[in-house]
Protein backbone atom coordinates (compact mmCIF):
# COMPACT_ATOMS: atom_id res chain seq x y z
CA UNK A 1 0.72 0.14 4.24
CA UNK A 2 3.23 -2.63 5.50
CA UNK A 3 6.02 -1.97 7.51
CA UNK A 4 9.37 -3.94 7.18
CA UNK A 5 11.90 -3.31 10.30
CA UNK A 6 15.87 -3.74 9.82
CA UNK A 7 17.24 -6.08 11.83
CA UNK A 8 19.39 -5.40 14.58
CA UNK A 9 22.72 -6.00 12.76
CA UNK A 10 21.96 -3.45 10.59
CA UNK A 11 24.30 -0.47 10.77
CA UNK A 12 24.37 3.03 9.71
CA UNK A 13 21.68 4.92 7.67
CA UNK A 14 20.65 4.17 4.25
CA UNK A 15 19.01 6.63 2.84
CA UNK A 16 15.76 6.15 1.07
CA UNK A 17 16.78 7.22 -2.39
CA UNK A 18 19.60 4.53 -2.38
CA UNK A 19 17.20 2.14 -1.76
CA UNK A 20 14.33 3.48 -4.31
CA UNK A 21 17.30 3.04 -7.13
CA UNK A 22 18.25 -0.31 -6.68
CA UNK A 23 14.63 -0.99 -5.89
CA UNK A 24 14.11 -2.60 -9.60
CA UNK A 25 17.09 -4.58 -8.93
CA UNK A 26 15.05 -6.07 -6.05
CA UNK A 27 12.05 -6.73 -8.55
CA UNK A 28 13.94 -8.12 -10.46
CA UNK A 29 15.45 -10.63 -8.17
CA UNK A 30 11.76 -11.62 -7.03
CA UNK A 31 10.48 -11.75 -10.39
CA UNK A 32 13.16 -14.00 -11.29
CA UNK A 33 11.99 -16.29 -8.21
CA UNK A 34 8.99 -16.25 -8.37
CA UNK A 35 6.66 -13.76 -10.58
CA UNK A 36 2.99 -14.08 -8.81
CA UNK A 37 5.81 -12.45 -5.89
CA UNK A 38 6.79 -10.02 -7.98
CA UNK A 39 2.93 -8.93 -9.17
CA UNK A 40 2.59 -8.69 -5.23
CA UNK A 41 5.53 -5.97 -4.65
CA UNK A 42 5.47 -4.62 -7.96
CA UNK A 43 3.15 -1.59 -7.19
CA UNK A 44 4.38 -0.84 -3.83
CA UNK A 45 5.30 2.68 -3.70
CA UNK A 46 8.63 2.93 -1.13
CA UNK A 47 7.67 6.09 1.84
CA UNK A 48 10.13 6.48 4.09
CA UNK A 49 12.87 5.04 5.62
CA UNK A 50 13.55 6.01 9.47
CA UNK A 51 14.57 4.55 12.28
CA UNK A 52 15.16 1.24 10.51
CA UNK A 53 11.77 0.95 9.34
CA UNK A 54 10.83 0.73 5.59
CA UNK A 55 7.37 1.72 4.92
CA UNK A 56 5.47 0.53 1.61
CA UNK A 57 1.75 2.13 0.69
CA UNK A 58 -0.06 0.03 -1.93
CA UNK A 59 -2.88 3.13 -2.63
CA UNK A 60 -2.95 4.36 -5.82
CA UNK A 61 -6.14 6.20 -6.80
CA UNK A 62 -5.66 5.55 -10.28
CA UNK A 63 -5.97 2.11 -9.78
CA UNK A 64 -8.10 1.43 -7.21
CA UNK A 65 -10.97 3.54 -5.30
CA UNK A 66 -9.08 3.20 -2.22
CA UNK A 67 -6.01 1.52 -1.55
CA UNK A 68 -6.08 -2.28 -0.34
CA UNK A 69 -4.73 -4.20 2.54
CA UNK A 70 -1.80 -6.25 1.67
CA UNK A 71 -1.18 -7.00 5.29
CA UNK A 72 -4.77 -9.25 5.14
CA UNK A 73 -3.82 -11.13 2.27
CA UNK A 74 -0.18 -11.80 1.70
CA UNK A 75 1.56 -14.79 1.07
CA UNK A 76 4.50 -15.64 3.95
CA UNK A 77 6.80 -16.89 1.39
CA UNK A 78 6.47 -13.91 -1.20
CA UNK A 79 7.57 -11.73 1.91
CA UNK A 80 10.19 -13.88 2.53
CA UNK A 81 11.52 -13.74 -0.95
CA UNK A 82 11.47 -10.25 -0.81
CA UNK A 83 13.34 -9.87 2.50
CA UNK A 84 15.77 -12.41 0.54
CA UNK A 85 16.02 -10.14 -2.73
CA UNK A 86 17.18 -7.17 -0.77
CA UNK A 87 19.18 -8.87 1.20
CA UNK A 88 21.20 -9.75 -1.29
CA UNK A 89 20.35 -6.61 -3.64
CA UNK A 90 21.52 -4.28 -0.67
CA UNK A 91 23.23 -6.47 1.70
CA UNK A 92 20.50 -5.43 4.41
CA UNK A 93 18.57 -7.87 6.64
CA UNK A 94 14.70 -6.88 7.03
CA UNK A 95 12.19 -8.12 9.26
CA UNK A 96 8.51 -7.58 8.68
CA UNK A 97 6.10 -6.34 11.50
């Protein structure tokens, strides 16, 4: 799983649904940036959304035998672009832990 935090300025709950349908608004930001980015994020499955925290899970047992870690191998400037595309999908600043 990766974890993205909401920075401090953020204000007010958004609730997970909101986000999960504009979410292929926020693909489709990345993919217009940048589509090996978009490959990366495209199978992330959204979880929750509490306390400003925004938790992704990558399993998917249809796909793989068990799940992979993201964290290990991602690219800084694909998470970057994504904090960017929902920024300005959702006017909400993200930091990743």
């Amino acid at each position: 799983m990766v974890i993205f935090t909401l920075a401090p300025a953020y204000s007010g709950e958004m609730e997970l649904d909101v986000l999960k349908s504009r979410w292929n608004e926020v693909l489709d930001f990345v993919l217009a940036e940048n589509r090996i980015a978009w490959l990366a994020f495209f199978d992330a499955r959204l979880v929750s959304l509490r306390d400003s925290t925004l938790t992704l899970d990558y399993s998917d047992p249809a796909k793989l035998g068990g799940g992979h870690d993201f964290a290990a191998v991602r690219n800084p400037a694909h998470v970057e672009l994504l904090k960017r595309a929902i920024s300005e999908v959702t006017g909400i600043e993200m930091e990743i832990v």
